[in-house]
PDB file of N, CA and C in Angstrom:
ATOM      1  N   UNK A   1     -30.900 -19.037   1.746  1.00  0.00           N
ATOM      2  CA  UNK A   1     -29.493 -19.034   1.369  1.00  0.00           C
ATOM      3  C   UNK A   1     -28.974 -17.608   1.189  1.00  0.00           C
ATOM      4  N   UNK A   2     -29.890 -16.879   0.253  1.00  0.00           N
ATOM      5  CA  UNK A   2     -29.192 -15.372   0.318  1.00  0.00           C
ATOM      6  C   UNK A   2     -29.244 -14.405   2.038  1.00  0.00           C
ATOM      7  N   UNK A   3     -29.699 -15.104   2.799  1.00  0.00           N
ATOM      8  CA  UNK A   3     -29.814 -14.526   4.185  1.00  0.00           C
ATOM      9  C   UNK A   3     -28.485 -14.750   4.771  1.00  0.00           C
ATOM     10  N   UNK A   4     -27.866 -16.222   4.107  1.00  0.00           N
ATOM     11  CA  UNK A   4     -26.579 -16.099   5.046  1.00  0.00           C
ATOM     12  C   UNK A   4     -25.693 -15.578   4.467  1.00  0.00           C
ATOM     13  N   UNK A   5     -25.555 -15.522   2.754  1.00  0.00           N
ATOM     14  CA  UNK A   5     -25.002 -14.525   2.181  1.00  0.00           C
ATOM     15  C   UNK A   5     -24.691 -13.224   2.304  1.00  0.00           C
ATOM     16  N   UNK A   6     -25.897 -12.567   2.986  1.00  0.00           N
ATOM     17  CA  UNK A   6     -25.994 -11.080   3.239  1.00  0.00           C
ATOM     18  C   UNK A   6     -25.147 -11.143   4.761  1.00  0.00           C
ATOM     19  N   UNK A   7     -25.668 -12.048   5.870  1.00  0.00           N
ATOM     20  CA  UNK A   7     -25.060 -12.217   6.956  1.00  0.00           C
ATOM     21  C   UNK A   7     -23.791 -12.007   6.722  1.00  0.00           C
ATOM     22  N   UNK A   8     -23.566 -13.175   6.146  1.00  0.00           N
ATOM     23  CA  UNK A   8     -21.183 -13.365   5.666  1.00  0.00           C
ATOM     24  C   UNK A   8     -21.106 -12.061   5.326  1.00  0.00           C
ATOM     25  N   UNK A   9     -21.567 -10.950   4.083  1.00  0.00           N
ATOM     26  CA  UNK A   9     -20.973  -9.649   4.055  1.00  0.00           C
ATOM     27  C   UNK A   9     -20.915  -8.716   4.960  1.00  0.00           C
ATOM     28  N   UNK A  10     -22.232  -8.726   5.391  1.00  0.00           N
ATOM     29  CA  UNK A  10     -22.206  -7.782   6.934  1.00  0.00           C
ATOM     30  C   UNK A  10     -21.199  -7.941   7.968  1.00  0.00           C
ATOM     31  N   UNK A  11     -20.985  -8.812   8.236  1.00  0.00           N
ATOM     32  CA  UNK A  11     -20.452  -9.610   9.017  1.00  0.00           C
ATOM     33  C   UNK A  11     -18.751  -9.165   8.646  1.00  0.00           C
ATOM     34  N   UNK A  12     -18.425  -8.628   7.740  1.00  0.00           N
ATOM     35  CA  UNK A  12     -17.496  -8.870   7.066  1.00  0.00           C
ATOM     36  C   UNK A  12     -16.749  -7.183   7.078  1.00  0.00           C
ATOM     37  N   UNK A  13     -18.059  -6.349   7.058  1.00  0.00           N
ATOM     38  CA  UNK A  13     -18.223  -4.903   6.996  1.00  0.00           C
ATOM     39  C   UNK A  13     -17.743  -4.753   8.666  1.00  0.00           C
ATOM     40  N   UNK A  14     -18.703  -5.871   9.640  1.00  0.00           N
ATOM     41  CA  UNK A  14     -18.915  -5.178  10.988  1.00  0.00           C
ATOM     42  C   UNK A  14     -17.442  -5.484  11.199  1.00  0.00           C
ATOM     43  N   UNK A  15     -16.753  -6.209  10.748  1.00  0.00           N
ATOM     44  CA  UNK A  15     -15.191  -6.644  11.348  1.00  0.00           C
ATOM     45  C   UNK A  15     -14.217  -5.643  11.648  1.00  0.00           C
ATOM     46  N   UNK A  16     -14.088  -4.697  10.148  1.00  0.00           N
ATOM     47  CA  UNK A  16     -13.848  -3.536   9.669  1.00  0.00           C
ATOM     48  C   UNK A  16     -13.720  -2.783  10.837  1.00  0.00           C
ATOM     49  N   UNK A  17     -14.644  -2.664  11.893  1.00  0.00           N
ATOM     50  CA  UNK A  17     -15.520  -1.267  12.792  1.00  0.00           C
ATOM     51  C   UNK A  17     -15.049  -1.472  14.228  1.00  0.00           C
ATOM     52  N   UNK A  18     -14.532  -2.683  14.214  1.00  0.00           N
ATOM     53  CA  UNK A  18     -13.749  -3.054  15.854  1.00  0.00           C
ATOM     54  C   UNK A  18     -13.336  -2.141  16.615  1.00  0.00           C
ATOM     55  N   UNK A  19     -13.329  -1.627  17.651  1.00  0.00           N
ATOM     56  CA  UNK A  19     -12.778  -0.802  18.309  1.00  0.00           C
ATOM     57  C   UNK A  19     -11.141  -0.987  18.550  1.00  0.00           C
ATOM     58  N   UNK A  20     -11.185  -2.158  18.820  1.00  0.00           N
ATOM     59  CA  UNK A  20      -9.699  -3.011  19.148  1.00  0.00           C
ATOM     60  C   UNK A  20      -9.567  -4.334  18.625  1.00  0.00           C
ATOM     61  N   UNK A  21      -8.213  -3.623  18.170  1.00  0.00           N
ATOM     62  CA  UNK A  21      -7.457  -5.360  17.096  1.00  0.00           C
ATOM     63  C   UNK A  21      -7.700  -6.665  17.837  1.00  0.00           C
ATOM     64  N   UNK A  22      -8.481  -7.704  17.156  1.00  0.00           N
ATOM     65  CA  UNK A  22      -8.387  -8.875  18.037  1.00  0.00           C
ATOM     66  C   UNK A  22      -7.167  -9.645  18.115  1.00  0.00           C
ATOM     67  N   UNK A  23      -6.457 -10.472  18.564  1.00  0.00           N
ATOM     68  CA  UNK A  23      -5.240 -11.060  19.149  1.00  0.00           C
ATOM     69  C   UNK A  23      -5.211 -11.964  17.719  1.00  0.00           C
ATOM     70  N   UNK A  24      -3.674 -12.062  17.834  1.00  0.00           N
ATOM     71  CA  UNK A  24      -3.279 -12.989  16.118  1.00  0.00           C
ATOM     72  C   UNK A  24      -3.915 -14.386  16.085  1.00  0.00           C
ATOM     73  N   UNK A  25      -4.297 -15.116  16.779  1.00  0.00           N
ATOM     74  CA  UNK A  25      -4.646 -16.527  16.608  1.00  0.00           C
ATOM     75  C   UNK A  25      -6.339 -16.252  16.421  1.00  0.00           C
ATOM     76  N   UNK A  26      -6.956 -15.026  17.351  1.00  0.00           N
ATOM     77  CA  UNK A  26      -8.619 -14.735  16.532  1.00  0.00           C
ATOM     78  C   UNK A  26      -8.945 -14.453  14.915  1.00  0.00           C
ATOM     79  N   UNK A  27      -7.499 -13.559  14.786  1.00  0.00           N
ATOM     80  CA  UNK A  27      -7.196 -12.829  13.260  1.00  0.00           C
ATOM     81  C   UNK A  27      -6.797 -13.839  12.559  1.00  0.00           C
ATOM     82  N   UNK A  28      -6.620 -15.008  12.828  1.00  0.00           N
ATOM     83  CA  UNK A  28      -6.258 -16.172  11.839  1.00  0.00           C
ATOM     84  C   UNK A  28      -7.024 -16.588  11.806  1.00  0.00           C
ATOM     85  N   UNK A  29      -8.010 -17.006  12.827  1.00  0.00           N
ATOM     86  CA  UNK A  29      -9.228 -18.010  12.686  1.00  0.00           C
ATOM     87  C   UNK A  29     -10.300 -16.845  11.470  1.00  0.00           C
ATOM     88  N   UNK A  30     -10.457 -15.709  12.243  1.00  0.00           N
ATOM     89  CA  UNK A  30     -11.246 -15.175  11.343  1.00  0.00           C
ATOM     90  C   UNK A  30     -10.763 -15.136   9.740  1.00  0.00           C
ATOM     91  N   UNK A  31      -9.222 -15.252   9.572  1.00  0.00           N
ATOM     92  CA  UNK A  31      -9.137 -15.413   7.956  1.00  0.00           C
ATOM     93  C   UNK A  31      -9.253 -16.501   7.706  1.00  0.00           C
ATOM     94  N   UNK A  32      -9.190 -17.578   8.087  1.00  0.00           N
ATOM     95  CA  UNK A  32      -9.332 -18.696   7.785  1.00  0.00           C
ATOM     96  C   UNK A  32     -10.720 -18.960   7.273  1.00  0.00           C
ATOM     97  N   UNK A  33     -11.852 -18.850   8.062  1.00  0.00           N
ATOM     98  CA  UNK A  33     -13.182 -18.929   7.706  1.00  0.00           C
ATOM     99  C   UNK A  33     -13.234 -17.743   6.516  1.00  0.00           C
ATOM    100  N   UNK A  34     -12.891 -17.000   6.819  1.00  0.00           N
ATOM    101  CA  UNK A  34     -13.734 -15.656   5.265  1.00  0.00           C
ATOM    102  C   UNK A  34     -13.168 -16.505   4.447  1.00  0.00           C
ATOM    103  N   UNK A  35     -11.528 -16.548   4.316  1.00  0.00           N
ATOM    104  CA  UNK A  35     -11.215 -18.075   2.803  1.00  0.00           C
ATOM    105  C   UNK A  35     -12.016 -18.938   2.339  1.00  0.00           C
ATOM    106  N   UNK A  36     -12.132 -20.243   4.026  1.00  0.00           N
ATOM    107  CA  UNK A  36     -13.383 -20.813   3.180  1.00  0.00           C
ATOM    108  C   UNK A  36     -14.589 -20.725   3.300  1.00  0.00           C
ATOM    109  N   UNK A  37     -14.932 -19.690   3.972  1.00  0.00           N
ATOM    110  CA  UNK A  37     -16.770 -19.310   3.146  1.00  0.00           C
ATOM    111  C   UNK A  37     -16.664 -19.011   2.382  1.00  0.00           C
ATOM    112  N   UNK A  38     -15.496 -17.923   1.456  1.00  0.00           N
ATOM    113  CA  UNK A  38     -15.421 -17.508   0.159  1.00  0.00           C
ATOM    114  C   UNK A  38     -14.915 -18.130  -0.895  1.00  0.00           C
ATOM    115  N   UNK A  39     -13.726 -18.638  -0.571  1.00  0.00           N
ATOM    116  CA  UNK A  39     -13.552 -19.580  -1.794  1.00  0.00           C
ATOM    117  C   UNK A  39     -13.630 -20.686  -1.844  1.00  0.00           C
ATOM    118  N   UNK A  40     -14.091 -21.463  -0.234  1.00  0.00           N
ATOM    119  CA  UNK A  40     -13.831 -23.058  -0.257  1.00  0.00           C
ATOM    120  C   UNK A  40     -12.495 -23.420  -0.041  1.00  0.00           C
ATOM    121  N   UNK A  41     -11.901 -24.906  -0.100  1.00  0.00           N
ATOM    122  CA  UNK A  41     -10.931 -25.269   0.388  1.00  0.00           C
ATOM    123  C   UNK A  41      -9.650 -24.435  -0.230  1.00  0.00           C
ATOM    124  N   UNK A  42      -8.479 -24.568   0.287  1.00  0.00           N
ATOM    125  CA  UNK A  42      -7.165 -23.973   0.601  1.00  0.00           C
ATOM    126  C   UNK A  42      -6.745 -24.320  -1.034  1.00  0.00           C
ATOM    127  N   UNK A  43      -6.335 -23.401  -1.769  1.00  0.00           N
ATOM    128  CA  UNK A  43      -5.443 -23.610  -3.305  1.00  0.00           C
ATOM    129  C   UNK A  43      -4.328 -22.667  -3.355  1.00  0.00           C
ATOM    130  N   UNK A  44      -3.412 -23.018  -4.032  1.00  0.00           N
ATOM    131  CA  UNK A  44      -2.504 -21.975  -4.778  1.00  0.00           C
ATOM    132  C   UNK A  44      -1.036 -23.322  -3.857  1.00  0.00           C
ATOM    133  N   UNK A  45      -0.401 -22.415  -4.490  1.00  0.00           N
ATOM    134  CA  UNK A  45       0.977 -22.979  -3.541  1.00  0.00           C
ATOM    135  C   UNK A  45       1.157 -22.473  -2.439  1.00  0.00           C
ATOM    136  N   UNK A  46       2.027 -23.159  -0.902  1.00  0.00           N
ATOM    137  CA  UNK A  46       2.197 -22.436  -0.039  1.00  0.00           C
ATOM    138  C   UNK A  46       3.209 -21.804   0.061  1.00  0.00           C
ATOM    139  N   UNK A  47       3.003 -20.383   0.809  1.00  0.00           N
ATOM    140  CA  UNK A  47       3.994 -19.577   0.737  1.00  0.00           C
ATOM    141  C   UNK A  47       5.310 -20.129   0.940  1.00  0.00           C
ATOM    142  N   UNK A  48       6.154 -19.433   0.805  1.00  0.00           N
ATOM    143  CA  UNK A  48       7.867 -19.430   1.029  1.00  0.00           C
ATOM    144  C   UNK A  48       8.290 -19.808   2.586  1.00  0.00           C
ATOM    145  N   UNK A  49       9.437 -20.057   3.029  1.00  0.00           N
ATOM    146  CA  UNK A  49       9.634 -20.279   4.397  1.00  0.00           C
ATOM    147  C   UNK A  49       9.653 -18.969   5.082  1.00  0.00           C
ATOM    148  N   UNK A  50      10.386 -18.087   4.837  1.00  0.00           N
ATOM    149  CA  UNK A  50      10.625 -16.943   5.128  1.00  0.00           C
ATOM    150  C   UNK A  50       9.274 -16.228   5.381  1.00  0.00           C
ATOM    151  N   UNK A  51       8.169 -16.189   4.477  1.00  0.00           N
ATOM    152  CA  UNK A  51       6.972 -15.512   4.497  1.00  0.00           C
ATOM    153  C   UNK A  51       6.341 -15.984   5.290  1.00  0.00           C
ATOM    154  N   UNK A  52       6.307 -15.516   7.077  1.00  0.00           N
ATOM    155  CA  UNK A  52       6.133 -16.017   8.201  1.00  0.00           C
ATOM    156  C   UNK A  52       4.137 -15.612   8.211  1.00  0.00           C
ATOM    157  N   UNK A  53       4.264 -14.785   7.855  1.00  0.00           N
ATOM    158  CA  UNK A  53       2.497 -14.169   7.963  1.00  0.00           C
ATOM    159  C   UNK A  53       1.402 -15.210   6.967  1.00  0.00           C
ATOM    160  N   UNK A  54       2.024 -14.935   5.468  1.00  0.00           N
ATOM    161  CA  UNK A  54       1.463 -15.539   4.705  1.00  0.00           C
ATOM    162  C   UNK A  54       1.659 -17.302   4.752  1.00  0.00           C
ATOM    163  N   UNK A  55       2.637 -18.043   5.583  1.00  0.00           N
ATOM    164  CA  UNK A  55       2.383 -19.489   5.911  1.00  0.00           C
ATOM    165  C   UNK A  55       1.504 -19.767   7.137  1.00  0.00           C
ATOM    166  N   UNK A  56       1.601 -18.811   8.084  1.00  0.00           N
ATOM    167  CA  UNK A  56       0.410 -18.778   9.102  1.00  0.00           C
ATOM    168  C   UNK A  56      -0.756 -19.017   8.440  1.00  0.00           C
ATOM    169  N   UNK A  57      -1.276 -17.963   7.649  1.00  0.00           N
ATOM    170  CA  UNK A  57      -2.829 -17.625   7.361  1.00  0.00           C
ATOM    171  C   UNK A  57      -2.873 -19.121   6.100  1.00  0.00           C
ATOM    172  N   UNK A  58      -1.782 -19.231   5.499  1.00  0.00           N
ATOM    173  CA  UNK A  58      -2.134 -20.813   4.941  1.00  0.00           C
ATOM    174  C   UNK A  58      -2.587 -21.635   5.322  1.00  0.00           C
ATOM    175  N   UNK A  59      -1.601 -22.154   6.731  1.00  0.00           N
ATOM    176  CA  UNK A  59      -1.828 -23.300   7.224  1.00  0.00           C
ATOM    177  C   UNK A  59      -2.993 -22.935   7.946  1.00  0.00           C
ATOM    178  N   UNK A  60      -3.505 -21.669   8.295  1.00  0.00           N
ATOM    179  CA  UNK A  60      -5.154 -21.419   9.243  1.00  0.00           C
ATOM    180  C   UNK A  60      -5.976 -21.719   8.508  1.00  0.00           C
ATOM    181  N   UNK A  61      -5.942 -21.683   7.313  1.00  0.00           N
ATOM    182  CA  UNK A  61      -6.814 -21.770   6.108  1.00  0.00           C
ATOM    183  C   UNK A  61      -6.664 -23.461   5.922  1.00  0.00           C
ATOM    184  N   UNK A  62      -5.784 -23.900   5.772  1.00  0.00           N
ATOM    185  CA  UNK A  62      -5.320 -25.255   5.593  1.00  0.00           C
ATOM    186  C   UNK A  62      -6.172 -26.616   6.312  1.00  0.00           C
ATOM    187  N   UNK A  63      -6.386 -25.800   7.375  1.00  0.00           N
ATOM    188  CA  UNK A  63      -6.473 -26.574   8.594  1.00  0.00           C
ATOM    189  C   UNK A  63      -8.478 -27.015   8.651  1.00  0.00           C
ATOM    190  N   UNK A  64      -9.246 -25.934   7.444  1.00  0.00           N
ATOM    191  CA  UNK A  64     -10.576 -25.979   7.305  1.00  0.00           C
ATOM    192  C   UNK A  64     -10.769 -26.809   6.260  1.00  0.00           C
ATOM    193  N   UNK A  65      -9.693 -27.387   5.401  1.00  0.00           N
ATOM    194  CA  UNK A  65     -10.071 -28.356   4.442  1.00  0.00           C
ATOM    195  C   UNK A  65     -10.718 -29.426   4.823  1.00  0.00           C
ATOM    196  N   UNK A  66     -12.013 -28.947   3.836  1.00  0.00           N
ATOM    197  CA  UNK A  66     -13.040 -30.468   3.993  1.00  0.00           C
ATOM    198  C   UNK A  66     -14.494 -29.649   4.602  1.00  0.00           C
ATOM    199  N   UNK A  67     -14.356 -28.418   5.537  1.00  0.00           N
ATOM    200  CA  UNK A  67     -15.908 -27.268   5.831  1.00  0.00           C
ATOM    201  C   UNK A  67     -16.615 -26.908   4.542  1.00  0.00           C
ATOM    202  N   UNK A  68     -17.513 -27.219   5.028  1.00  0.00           N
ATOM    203  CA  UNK A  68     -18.468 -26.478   3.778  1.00  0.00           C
ATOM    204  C   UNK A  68     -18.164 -25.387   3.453  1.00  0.00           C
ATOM    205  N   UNK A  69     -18.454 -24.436   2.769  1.00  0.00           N
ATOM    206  CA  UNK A  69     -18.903 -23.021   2.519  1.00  0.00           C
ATOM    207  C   UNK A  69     -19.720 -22.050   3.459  1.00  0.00           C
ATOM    208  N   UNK A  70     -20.594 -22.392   3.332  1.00  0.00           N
ATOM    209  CA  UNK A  70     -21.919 -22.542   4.556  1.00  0.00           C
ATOM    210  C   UNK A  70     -21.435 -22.931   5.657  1.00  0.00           C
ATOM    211  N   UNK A  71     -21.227 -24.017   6.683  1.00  0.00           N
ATOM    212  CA  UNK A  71     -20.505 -23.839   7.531  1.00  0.00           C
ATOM    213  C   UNK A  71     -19.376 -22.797   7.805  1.00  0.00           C
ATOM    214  N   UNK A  72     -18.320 -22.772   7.157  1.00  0.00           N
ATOM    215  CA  UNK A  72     -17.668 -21.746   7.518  1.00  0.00           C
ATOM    216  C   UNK A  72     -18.046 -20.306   7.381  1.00  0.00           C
ATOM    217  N   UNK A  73     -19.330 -20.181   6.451  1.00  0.00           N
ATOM    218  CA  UNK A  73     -20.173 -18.343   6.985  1.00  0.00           C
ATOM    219  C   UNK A  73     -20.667 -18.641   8.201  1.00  0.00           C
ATOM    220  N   UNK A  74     -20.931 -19.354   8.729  1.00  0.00           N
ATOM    221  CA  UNK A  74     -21.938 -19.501  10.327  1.00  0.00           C
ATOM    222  C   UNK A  74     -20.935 -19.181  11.086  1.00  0.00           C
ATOM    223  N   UNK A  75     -19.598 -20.286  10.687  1.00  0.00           N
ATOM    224  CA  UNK A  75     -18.488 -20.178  11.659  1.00  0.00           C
ATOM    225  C   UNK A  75     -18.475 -18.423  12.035  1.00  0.00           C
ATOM    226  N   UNK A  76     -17.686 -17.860  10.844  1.00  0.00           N
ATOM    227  CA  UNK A  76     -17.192 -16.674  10.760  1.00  0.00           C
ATOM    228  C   UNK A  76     -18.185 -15.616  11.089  1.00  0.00           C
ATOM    229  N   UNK A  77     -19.281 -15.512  10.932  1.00  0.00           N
ATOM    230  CA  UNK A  77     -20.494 -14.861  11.392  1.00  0.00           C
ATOM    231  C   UNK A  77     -21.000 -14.807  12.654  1.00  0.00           C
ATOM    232  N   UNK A  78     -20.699 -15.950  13.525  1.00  0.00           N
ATOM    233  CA  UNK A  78     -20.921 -16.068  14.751  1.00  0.00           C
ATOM    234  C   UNK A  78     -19.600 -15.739  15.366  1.00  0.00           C
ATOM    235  N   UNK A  79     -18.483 -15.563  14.758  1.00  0.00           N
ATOM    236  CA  UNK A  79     -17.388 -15.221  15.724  1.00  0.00           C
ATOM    237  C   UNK A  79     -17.213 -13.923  15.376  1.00  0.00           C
ATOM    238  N   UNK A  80     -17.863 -13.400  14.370  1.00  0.00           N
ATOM    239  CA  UNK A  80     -17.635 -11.745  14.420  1.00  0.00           C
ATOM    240  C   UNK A  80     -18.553 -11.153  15.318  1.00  0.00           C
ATOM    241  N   UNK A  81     -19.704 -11.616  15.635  1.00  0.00           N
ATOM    242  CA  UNK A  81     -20.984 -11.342  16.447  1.00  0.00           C
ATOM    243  C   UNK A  81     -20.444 -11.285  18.025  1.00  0.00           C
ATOM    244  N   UNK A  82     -19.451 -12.024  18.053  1.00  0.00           N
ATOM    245  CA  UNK A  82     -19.368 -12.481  19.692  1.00  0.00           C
ATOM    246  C   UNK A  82     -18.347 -11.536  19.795  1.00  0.00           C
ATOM    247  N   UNK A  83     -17.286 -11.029  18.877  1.00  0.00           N
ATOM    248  CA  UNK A  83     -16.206  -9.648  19.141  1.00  0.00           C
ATOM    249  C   UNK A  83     -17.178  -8.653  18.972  1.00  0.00           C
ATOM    250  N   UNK A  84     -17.770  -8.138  18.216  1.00  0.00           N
ATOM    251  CA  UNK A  84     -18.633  -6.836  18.050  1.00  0.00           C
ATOM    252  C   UNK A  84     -19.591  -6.403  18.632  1.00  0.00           C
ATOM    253  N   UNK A  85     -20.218  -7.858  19.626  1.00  0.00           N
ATOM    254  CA  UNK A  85     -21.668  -7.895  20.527  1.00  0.00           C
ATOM    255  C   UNK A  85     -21.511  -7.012  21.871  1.00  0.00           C
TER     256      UNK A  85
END
């Protein structure tokens, strides 16, 4: 368990180091998973109408309700691997 732990941070560091910005719907998926590997399912209220960025990354986040934790570090770990590889 602490192996995929260390994985999800690394993983998290290597994102950081991209040469080139990945495209907005990769950059959502990838926030979506760090959310819920990190905190688990989607909380708080959703943003405002107007707050076009922050209802995106909601509803990306939104959309993983019900993934494990664990699943979504594999998710997010294997899709940082396949941009950085």
């Amino acid at each position: 368990m602490a192996d995929l732990k260390a994985e999800f941070e690394q993983a998290a560091e290597d994102i950081k180091k991209l040469a080139e910005r990945p495209d907005n719907d990769t950059l959502l998926k990838l926030y979506a998973l760090f959310k819920q590997g990190a905190e688990g399912d989607v909380s708080g209220p959703k943003p405002g109408f107007f707050d076009f960025v922050g209802t995106a990354k909601y509803e990306a986040w939104a959309k993983l309700k019900g993934t494990s934790q664990d699943d979504a570090k594999k998710k997010y770990v294997a899709l940082v691997k396949k941009l950085t590889g």
